[in-house]
C-alpha atoms as a PDB file:
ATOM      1  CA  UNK A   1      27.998  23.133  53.029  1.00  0.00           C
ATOM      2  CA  UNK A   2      30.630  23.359  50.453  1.00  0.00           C
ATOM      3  CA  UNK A   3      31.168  18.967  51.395  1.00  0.00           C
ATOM      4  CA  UNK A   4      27.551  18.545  50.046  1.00  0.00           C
ATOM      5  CA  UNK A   5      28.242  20.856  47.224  1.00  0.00           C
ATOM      6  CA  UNK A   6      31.511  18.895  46.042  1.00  0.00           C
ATOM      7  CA  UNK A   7      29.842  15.712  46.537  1.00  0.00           C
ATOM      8  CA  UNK A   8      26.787  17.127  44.420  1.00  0.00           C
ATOM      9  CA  UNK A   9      29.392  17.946  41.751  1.00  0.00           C
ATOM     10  CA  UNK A  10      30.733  14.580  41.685  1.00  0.00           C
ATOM     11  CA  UNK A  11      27.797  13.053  41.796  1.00  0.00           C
ATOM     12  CA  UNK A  12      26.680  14.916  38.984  1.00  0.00           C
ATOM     13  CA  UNK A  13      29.894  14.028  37.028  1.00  0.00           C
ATOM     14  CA  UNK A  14      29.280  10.470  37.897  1.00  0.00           C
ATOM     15  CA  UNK A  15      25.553  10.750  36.143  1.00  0.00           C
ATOM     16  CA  UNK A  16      27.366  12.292  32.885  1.00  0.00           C
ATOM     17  CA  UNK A  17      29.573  10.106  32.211  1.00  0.00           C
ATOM     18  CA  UNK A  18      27.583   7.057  33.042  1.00  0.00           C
ATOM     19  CA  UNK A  19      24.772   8.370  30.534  1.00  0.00           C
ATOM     20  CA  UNK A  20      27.554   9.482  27.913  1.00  0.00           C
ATOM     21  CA  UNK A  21      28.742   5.487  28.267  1.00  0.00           C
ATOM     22  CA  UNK A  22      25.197   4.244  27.202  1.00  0.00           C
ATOM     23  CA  UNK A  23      25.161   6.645  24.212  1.00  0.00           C
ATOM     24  CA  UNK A  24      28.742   6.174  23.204  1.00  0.00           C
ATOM     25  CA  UNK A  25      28.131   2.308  22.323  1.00  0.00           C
ATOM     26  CA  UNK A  26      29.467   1.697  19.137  1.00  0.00           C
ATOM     27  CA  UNK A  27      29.349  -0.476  16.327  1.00  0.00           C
ATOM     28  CA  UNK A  28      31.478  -1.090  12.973  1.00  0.00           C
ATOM     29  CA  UNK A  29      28.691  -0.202  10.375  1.00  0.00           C
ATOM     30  CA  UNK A  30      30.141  -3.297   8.466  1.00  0.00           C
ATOM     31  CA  UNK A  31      29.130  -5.635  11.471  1.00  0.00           C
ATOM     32  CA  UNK A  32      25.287  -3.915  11.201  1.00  0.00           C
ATOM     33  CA  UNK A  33      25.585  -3.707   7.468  1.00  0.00           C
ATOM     34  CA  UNK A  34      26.485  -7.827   6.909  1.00  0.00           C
ATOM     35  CA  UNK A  35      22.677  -8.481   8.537  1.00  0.00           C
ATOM     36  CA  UNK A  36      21.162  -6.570   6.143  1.00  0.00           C
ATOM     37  CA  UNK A  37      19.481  -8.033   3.029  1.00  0.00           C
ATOM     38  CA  UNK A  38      20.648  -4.774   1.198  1.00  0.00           C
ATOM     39  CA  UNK A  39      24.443  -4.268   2.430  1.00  0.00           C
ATOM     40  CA  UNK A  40      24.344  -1.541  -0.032  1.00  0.00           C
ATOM     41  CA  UNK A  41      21.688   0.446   1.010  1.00  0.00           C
ATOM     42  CA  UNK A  42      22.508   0.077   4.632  1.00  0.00           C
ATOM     43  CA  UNK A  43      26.650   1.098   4.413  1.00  0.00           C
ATOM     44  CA  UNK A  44      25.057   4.180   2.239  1.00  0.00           C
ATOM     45  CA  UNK A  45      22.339   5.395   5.297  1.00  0.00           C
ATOM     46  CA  UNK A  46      24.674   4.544   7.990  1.00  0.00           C
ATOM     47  CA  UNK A  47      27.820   5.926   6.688  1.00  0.00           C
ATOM     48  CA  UNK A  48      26.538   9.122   6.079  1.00  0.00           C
ATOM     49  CA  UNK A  49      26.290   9.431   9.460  1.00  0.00           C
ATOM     50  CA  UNK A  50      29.818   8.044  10.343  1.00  0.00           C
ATOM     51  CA  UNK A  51      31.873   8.021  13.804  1.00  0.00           C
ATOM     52  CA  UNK A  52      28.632   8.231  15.643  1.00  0.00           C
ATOM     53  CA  UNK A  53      27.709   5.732  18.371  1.00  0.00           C
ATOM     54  CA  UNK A  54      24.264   3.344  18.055  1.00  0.00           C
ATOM     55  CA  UNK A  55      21.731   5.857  19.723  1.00  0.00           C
ATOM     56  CA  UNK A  56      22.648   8.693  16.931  1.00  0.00           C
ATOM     57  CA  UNK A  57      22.419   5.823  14.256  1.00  0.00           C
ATOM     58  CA  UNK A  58      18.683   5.249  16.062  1.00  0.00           C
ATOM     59  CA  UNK A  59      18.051   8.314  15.962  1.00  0.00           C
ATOM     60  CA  UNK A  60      19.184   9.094  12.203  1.00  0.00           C
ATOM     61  CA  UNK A  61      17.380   6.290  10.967  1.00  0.00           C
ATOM     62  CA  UNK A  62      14.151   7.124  12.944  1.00  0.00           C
ATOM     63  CA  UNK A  63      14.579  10.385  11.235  1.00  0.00           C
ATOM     64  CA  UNK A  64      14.991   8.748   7.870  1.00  0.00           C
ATOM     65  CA  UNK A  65      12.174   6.717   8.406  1.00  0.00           C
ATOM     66  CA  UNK A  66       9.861   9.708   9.127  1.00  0.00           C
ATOM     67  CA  UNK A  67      10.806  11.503   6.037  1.00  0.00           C
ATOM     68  CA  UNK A  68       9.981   7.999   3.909  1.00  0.00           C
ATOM     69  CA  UNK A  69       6.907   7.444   6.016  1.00  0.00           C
ATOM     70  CA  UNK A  70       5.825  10.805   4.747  1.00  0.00           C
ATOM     71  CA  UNK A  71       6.532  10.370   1.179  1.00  0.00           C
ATOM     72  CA  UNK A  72       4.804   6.543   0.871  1.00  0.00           C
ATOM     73  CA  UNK A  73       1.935   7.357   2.874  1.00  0.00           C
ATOM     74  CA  UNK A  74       1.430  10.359   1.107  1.00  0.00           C
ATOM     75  CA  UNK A  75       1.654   8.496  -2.481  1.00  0.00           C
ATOM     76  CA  UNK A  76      -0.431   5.899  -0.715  1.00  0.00           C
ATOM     77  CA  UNK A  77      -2.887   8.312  -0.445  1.00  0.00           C
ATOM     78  CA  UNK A  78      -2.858  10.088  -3.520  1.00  0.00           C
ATOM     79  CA  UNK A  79      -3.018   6.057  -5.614  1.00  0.00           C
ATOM     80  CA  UNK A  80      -6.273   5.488  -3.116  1.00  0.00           C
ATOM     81  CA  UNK A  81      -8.367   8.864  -4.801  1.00  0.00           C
ATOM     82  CA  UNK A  82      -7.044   7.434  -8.372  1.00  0.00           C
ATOM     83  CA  UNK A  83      -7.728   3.980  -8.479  1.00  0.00           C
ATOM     84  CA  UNK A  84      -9.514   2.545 -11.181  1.00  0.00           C
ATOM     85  CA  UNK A  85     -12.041   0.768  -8.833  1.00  0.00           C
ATOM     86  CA  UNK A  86     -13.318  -0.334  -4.785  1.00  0.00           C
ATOM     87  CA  UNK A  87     -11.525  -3.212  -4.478  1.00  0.00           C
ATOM     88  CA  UNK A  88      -8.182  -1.437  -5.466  1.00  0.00           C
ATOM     89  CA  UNK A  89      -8.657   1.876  -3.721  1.00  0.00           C
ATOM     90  CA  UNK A  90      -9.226  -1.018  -0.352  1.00  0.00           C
ATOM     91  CA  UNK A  91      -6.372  -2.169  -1.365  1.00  0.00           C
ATOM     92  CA  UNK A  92      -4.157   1.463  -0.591  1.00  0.00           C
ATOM     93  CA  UNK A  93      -6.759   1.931   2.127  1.00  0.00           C
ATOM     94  CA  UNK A  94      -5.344  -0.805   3.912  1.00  0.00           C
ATOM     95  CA  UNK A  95      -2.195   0.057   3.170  1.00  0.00           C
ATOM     96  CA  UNK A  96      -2.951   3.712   4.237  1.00  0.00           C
ATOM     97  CA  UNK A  97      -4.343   1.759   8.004  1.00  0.00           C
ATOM     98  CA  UNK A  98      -1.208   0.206   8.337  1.00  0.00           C
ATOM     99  CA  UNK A  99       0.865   3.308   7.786  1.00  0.00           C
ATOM    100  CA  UNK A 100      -1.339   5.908   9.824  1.00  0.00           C
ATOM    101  CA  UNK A 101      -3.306   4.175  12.365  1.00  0.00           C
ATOM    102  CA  UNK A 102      -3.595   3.917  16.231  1.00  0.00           C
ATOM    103  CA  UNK A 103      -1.451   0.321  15.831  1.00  0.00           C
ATOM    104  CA  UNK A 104       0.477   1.286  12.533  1.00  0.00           C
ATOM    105  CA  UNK A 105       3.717   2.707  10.999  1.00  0.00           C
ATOM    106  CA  UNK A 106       3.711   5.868  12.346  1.00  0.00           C
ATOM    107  CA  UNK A 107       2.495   5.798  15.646  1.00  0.00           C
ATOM    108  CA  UNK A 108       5.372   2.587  16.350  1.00  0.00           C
ATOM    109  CA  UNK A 109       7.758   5.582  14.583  1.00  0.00           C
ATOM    110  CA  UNK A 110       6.749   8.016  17.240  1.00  0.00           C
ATOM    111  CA  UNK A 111       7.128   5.264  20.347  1.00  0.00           C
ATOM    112  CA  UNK A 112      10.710   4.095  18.918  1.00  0.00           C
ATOM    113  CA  UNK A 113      11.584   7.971  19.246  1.00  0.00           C
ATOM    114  CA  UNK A 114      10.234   8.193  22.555  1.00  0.00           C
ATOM    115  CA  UNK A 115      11.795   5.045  23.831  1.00  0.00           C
ATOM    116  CA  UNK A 116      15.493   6.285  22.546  1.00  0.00           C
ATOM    117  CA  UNK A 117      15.210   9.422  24.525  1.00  0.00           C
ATOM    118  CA  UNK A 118      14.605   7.665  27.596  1.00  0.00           C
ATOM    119  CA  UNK A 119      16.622   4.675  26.809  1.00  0.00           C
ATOM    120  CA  UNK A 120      13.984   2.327  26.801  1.00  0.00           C
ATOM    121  CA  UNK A 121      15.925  -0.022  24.502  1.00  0.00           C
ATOM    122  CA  UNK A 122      13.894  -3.208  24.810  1.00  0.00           C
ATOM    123  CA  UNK A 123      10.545  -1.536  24.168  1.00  0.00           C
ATOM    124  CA  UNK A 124      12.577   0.310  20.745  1.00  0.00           C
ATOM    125  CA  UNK A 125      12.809  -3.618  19.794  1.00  0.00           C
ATOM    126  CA  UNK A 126       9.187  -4.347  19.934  1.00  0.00           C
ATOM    127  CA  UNK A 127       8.420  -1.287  18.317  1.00  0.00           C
ATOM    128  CA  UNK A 128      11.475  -2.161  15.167  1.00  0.00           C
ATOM    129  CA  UNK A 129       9.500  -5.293  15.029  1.00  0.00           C
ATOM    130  CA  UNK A 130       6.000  -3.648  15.111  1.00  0.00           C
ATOM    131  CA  UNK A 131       7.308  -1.635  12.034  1.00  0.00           C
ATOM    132  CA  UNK A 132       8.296  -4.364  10.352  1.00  0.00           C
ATOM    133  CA  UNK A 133       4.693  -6.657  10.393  1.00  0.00           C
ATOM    134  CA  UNK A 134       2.545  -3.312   9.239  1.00  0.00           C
ATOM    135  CA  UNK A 135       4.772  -3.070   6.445  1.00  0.00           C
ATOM    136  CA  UNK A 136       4.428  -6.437   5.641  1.00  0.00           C
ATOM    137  CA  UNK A 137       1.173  -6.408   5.837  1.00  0.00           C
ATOM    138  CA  UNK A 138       0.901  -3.337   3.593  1.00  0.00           C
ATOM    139  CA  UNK A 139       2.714  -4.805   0.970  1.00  0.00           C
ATOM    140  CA  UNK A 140       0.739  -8.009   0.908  1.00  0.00           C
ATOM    141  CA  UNK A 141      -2.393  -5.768  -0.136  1.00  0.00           C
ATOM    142  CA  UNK A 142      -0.103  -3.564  -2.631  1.00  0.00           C
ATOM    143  CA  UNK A 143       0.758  -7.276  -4.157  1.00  0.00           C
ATOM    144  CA  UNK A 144      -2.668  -7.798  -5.092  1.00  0.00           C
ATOM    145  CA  UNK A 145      -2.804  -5.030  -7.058  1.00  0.00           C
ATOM    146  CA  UNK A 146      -0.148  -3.657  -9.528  1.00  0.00           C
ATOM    147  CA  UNK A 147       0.432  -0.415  -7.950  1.00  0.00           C
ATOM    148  CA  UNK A 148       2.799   2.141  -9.277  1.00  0.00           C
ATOM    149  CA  UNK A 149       6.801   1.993  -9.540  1.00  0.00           C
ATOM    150  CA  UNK A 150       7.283   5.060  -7.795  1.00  0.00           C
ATOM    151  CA  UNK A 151       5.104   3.590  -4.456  1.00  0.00           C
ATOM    152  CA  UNK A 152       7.104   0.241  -5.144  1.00  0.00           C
ATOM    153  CA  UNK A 153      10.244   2.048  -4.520  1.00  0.00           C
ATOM    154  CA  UNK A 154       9.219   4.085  -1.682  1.00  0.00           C
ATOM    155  CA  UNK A 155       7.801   1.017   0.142  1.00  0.00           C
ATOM    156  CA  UNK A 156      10.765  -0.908  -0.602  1.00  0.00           C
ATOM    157  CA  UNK A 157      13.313   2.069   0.606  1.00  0.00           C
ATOM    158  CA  UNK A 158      11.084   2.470   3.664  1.00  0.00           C
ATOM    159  CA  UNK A 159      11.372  -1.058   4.347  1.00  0.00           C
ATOM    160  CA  UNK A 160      15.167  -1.527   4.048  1.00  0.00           C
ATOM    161  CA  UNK A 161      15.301   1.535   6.202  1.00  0.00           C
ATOM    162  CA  UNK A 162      12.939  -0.520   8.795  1.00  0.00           C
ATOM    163  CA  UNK A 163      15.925  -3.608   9.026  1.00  0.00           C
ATOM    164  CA  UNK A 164      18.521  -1.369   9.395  1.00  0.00           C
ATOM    165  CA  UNK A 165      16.670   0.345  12.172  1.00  0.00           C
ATOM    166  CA  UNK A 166      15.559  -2.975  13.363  1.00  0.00           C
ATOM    167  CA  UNK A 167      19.542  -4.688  13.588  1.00  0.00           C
ATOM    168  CA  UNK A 168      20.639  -1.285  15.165  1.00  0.00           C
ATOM    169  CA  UNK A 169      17.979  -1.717  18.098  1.00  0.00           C
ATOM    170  CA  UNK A 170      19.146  -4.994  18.764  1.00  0.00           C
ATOM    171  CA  UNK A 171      22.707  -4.232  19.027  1.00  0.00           C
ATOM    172  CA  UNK A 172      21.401  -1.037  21.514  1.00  0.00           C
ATOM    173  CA  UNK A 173      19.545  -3.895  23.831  1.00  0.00           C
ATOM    174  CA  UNK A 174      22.717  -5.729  23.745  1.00  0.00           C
ATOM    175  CA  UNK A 175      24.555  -3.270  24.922  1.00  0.00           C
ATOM    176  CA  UNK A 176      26.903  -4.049  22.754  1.00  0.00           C
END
């Protein structure tokens, strides 16, 4: 009996350390930072976050992402009850779709979450990518309109936030 408990114990070990070597891949924030198109922004997010391996940068950023989610949707929202007319409050609707629907923002955030818990690296990569088109499209309909400064900025911060997340989910499905 006590064989199948040391071999359980070993085993065990074996499954810890071989899950610690997945989430201990690292990467020089400078090496994730040069694919950026804001170098700046991204050294700032990532190195407050520094000596952690890719899968706590995921999550960070994920986290990030939520909290800027919340505050453009939620600006998004308020500019849709305020505009001046129908064709620019379907203009933030839109916007608002791509941000909070059953194939938007959010629900891509939640799946990118779900897919770094269980490692599911390749489906994080869709998802990064996902992210990236409703934003795009989002900001095509805010470009028809002059929208505010502060939404500008929020949309742009959320979608600098989206590449960095992006580049870091490719360097997690290279195992690199």
């Amino acid at each position: 009996m006590s064989q199948y408990s040391s071999l359980l114990l070993v085993l065990l070990i074996l499954c810890v350390a071989s899950s610690n070597s997945v989430s201990a891949k690292v990467v020089d924030v400078d090496v994730i930072c040069r694919e950026s198109s804001d170098h700046s922004y991204c050294s700032n997010l990532l190195n407050s976050k520094r000596g952690v391996d890719l899968v706590n940068l995921a999550q960070y950023t994920i986290d990030v992402l939520n909290n800027n989610w919340t505050h453009a949707y939620d600006l998004i929202r308020d500019m849709t009850e305020i505009a001046e007319n129908d064709t620019v409050a379907g203009y933030y609707d839109r916007c608002a779709t791509d941000f909070s629907d059953t194939n938007s923002i959010a629900i891509s955030l939640r799946d990118a979450k779900s897919n770094l818990n269980i490692g599911m690296y390749p489906a994080m990569v869709k998802e990064s990518v996902d992210i990236i088109h409703y934003l795009l499209d989002c900001i095509r309909d805010l470009r028809k309109h002059d929208t505010s400064p502060l939404l500008r900025k929020y949309v742009a911060n959320f979608q600098q936030g989206a590449q960095v997340f992006q580049i870091i989910t490719k360097y997690l499905n290279l195992g690199k």
